[in-house]
N, C-alpha and C. Protein backbone atom coordinates (compact mmCIF):
# COMPACT_ATOMS: atom_id res chain seq x y z
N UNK A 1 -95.80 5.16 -258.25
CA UNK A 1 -94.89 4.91 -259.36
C UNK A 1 -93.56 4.43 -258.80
N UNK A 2 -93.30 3.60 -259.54
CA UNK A 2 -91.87 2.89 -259.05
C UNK A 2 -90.64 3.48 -259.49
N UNK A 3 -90.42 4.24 -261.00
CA UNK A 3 -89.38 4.10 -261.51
C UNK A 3 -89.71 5.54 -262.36
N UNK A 4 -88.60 6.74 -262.42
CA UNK A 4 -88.93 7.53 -263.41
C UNK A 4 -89.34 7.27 -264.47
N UNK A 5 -88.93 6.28 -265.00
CA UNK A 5 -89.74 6.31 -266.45
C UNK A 5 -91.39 6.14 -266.27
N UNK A 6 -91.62 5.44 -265.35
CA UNK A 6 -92.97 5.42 -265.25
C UNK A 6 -93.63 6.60 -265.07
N UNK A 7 -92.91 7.19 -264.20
CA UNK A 7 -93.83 8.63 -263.98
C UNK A 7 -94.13 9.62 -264.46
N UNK A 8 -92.38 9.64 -265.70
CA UNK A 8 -92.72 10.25 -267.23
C UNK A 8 -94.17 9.98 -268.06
N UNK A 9 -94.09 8.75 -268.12
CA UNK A 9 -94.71 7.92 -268.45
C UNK A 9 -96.44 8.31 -268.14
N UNK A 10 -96.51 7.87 -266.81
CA UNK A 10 -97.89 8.67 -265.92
C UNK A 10 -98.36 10.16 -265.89
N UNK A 11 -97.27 10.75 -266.34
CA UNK A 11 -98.05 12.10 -266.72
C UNK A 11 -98.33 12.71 -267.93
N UNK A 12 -97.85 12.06 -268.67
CA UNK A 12 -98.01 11.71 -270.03
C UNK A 12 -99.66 11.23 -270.89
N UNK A 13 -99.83 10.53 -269.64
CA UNK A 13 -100.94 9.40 -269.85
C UNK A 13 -102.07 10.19 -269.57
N UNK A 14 -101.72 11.28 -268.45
CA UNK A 14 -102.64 11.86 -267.43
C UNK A 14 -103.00 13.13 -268.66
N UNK A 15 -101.93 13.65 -269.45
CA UNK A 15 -101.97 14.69 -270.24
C UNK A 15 -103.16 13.88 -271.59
N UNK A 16 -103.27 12.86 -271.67
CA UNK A 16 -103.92 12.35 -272.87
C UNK A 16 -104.86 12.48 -272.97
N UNK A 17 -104.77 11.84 -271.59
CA UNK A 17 -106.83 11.96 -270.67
C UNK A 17 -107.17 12.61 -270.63
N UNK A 18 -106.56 13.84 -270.32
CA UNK A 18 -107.46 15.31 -269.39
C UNK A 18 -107.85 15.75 -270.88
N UNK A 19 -107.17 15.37 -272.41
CA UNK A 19 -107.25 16.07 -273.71
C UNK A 19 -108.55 15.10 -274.43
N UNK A 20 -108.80 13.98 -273.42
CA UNK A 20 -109.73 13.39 -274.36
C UNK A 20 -108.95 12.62 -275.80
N UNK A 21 -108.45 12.34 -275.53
CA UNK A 21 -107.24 11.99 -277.26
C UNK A 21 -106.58 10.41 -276.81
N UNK A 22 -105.68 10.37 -277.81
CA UNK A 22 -105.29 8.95 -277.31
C UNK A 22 -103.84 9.22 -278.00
N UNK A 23 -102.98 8.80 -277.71
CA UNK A 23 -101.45 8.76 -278.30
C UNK A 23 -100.91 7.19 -278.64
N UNK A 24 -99.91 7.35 -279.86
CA UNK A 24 -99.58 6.14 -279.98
C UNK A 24 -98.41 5.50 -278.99
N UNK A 25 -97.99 4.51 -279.44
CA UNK A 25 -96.80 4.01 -278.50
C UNK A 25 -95.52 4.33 -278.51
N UNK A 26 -95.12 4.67 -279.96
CA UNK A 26 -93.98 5.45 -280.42
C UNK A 26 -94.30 7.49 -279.83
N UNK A 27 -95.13 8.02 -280.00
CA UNK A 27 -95.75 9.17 -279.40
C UNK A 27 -95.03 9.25 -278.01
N UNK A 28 -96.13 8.31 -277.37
CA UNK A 28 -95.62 7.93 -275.99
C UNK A 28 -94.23 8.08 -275.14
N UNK A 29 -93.41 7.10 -276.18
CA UNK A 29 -92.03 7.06 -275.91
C UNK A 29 -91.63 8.78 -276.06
N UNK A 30 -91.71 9.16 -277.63
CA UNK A 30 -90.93 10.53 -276.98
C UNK A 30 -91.76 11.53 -276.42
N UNK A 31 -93.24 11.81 -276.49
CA UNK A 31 -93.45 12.43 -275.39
C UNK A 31 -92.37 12.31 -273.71
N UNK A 32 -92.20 11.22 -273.46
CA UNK A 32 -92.09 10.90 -271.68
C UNK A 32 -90.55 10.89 -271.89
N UNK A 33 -89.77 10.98 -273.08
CA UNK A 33 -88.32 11.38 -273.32
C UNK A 33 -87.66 9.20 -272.99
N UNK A 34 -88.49 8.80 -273.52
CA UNK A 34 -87.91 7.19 -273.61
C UNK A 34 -87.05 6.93 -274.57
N UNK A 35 -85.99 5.98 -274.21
CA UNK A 35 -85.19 5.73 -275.34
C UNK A 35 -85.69 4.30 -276.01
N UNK A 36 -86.79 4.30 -275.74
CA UNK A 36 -87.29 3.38 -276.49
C UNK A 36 -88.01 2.83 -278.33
N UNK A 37 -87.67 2.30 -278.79
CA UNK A 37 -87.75 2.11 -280.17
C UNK A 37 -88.99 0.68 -280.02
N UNK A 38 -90.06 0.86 -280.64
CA UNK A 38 -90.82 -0.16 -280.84
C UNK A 38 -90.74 -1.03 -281.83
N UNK A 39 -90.11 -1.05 -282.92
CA UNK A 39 -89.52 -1.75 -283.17
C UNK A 39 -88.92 -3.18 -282.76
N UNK A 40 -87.86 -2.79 -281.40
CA UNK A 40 -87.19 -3.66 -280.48
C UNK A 40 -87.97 -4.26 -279.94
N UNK A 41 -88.03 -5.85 -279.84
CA UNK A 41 -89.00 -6.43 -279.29
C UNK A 41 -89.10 -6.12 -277.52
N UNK A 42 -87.61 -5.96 -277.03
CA UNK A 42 -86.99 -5.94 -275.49
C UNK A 42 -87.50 -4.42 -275.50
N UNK A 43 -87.69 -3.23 -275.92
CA UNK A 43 -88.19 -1.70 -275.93
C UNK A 43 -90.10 -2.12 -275.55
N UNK A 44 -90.03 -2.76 -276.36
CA UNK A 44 -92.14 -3.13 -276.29
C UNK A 44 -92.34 -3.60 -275.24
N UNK A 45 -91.57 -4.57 -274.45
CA UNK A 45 -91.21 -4.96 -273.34
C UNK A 45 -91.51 -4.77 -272.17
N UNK A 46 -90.65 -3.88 -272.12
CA UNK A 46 -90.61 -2.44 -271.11
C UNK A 46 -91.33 -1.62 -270.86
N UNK A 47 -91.88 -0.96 -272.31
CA UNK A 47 -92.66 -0.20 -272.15
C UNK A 47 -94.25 -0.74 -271.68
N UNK A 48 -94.29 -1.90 -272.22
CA UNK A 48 -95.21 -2.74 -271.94
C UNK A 48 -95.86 -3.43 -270.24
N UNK A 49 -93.92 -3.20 -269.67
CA UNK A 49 -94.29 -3.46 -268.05
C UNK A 49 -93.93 -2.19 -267.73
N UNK A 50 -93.82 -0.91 -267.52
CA UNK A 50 -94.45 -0.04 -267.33
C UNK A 50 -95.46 0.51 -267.61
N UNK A 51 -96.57 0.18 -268.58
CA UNK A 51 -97.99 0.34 -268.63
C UNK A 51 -98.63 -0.25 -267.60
N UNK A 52 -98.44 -1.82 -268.04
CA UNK A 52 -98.88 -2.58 -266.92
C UNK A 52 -99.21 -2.25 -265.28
N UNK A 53 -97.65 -1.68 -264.95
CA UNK A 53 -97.55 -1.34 -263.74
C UNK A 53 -98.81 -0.25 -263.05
N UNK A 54 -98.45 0.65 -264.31
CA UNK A 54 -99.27 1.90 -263.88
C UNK A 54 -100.85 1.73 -263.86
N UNK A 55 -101.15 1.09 -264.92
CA UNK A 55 -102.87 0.42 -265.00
C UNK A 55 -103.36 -0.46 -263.77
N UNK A 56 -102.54 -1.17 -263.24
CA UNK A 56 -102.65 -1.78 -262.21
C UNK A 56 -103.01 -1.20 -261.04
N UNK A 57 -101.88 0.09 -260.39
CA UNK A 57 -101.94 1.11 -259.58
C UNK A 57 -103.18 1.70 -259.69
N UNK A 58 -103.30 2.14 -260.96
CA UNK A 58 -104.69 3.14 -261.05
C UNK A 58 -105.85 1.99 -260.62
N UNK A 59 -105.96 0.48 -261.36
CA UNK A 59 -106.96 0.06 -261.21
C UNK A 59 -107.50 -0.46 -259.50
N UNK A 60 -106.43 -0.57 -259.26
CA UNK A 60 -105.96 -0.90 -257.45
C UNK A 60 -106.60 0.48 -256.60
N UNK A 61 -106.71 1.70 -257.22
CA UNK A 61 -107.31 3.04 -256.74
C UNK A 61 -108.73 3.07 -257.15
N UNK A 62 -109.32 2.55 -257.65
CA UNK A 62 -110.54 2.34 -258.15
C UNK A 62 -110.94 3.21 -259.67
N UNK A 63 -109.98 3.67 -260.68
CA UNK A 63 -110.04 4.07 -261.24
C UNK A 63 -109.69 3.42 -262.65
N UNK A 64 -110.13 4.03 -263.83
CA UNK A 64 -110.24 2.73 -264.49
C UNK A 64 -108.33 2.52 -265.38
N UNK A 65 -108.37 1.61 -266.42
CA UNK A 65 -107.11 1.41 -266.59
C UNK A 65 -106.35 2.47 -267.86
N UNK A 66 -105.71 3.12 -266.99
CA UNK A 66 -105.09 4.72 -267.77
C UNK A 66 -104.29 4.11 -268.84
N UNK A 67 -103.83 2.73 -269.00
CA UNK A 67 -103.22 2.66 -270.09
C UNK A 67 -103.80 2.75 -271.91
N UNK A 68 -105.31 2.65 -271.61
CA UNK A 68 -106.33 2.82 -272.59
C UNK A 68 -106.01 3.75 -273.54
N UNK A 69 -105.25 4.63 -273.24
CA UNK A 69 -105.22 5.60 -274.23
C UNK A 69 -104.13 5.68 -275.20
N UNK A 70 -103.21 4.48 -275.19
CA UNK A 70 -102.00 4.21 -275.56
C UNK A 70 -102.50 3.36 -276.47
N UNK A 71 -102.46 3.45 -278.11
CA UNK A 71 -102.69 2.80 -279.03
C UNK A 71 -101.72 2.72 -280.09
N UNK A 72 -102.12 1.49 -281.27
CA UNK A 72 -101.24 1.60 -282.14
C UNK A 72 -101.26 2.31 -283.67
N UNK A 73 -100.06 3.03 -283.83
CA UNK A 73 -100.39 4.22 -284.91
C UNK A 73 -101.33 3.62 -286.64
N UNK A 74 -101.37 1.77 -286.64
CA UNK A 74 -101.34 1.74 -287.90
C UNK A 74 -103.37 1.52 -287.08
N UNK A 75 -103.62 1.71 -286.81
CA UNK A 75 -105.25 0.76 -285.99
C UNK A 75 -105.76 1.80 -285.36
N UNK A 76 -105.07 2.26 -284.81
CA UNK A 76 -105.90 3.21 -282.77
C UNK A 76 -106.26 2.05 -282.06
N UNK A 77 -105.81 1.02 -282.43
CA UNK A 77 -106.58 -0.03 -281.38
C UNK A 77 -105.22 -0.10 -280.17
N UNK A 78 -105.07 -0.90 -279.12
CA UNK A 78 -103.96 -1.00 -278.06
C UNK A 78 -103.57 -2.38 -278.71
N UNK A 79 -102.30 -2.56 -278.19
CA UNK A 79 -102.26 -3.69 -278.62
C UNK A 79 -102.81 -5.05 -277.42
N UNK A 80 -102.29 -6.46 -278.07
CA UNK A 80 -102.77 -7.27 -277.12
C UNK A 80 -102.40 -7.02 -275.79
N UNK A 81 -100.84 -6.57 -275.42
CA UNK A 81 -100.86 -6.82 -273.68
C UNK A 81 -101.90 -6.00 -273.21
N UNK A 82 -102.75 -5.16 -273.67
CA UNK A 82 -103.32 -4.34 -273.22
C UNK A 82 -104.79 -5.55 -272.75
N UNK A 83 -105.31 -6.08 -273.75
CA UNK A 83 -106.24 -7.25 -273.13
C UNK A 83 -106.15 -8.24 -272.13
N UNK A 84 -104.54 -8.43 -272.23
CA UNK A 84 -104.34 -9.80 -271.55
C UNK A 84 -104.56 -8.97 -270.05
N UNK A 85 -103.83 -8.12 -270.34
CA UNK A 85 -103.69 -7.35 -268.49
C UNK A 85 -105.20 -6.80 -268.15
N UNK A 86 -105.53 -6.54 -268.84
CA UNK A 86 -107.21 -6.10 -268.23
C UNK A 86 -107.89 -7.77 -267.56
N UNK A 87 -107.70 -8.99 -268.56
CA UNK A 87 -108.20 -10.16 -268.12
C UNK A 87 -107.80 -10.22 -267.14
N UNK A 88 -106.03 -10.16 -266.66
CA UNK A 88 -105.58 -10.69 -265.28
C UNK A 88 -105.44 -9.88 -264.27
N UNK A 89 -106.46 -8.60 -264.50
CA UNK A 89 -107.43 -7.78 -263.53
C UNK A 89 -108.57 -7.83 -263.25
N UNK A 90 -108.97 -8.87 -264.14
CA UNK A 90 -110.16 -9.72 -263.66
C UNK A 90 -111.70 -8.30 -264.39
N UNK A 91 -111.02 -7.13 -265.44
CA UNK A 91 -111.60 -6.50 -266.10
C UNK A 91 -112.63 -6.97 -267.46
N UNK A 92 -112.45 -8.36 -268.00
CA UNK A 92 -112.53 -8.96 -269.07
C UNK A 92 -112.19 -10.32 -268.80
N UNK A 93 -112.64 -10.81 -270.14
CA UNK A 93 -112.34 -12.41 -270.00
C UNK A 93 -111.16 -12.56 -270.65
N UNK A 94 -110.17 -13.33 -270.56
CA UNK A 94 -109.37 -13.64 -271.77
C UNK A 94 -110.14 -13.96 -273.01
N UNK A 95 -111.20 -14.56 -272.80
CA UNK A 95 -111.57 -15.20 -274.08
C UNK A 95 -112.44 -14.53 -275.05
N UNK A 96 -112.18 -13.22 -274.81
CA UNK A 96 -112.95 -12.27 -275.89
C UNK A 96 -112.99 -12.45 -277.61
N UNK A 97 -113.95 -12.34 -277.87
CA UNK A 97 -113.98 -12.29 -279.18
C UNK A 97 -114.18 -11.00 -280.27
N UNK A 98 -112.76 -10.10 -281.11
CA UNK A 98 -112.29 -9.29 -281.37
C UNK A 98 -113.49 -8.36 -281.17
N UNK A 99 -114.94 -8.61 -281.67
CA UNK A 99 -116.00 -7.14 -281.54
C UNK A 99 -116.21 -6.79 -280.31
N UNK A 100 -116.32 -8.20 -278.91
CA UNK A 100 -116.19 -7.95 -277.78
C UNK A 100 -114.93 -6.76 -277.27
N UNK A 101 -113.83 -7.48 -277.74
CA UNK A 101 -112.56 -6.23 -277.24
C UNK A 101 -112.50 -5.25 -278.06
N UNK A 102 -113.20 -5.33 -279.21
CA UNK A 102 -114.03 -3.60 -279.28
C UNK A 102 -114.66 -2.48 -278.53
N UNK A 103 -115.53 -3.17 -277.94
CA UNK A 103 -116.67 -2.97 -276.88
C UNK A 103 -115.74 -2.16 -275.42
N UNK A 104 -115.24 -3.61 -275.23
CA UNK A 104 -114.42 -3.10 -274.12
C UNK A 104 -113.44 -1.64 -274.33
N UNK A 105 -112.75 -2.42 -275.05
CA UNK A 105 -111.79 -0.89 -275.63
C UNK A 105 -112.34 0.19 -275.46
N UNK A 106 -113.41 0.34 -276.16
CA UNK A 106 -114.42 1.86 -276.40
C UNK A 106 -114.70 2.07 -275.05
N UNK A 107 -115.54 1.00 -274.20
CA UNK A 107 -115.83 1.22 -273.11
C UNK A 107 -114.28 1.96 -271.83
N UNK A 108 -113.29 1.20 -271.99
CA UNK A 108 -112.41 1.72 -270.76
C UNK A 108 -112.07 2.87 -271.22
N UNK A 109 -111.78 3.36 -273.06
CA UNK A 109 -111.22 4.46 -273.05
C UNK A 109 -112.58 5.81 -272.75
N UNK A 110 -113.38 5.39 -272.70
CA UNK A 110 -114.52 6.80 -272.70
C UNK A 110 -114.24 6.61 -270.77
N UNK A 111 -114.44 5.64 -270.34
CA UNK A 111 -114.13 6.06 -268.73
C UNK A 111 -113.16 6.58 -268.16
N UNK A 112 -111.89 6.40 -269.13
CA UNK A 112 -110.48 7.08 -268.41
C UNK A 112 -110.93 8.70 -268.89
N UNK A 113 -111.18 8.92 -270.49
CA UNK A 113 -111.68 10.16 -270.19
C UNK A 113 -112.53 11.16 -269.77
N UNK A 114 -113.58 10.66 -269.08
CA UNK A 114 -114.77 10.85 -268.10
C UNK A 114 -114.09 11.16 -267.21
N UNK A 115 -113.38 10.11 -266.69
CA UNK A 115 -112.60 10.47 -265.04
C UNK A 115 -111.67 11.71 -265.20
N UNK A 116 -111.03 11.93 -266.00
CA UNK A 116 -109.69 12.37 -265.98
C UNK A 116 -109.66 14.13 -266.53
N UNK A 117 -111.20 14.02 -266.94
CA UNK A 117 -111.33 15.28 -267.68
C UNK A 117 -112.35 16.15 -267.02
C-alpha cells in the first residue's frame, strides 16, 4: 500500500471479504474514515485510483481483484472502472457484453470471498 488512505481502504475491503458481503462506495468511504463524497466527480476519482491500486497489488500476488466487493448502492453492480481495470489486467476483454460482465462480476466476487474467508 502506498498511501494511508489506501490501507484504510485495504482493510476495509479485507473486512468485506472475510464477511462474505459487499459494501457500497459511499459505505466504503466512511467505513475507511474518507472525506470523500461520490457525488464529486474528483472524490470518484480517487477513490477510484485507490481501488485500482490495491486490485492491482492483490492481482500482482496472485490473488484475485479485492476491489469486487465495492459496489453501487442503487444496482450491487461495481461500477465501470471496475471493468475497464480488470481488462487492463488482462482479467477480461474490454469488449464485454453487459450479461458477460455479469458473469465475470459474479465470478471475481465469489473468488475474493473463497480466498479471503
Amino acid at each position: 500500500m502506498s498511501t494511508l488512505e489506501e490501507e484504510r481502504i485495504y482493510d476495509v475491503l479485507i473486512e468485506v471479504a472475510r464477511s462474505k458481503s459487499v459494501i457500497t462506495y459511499d459505505e466504503l468511504c466512511v467505513r475507511a474514515s474518507l472525506p470523500y463524497e461520490m457525488v464529486n466527480p474528483d472524490h470518484r476519482n480517487q477513490l477510484s485510483q485507490c481501488l485500482a491500486d490495491i486490485s492491482s497489488d492483490e492481482v500482482d500476488q496472485g490473488h484475485p481483484m479485492l476491489s469486487a466487493v465495492v459496489v453501487r448502492a442503487e444496482d450491487g453492480y461495481p461500477g465501470s472502472g471496475f471493468f475497464k481495470f480488470a481488462a487492463e489486467l488482462g482479467l477480461c476483454s474490454s469488449k464485454m457484453k453487459e450479461e458477460d460482465k455479469s458473469v465475470f462480476f459474479a465470478e471475481e466476487l465469489k473468488k475474493v470471498h473463497d480466498f479471503w474467508s
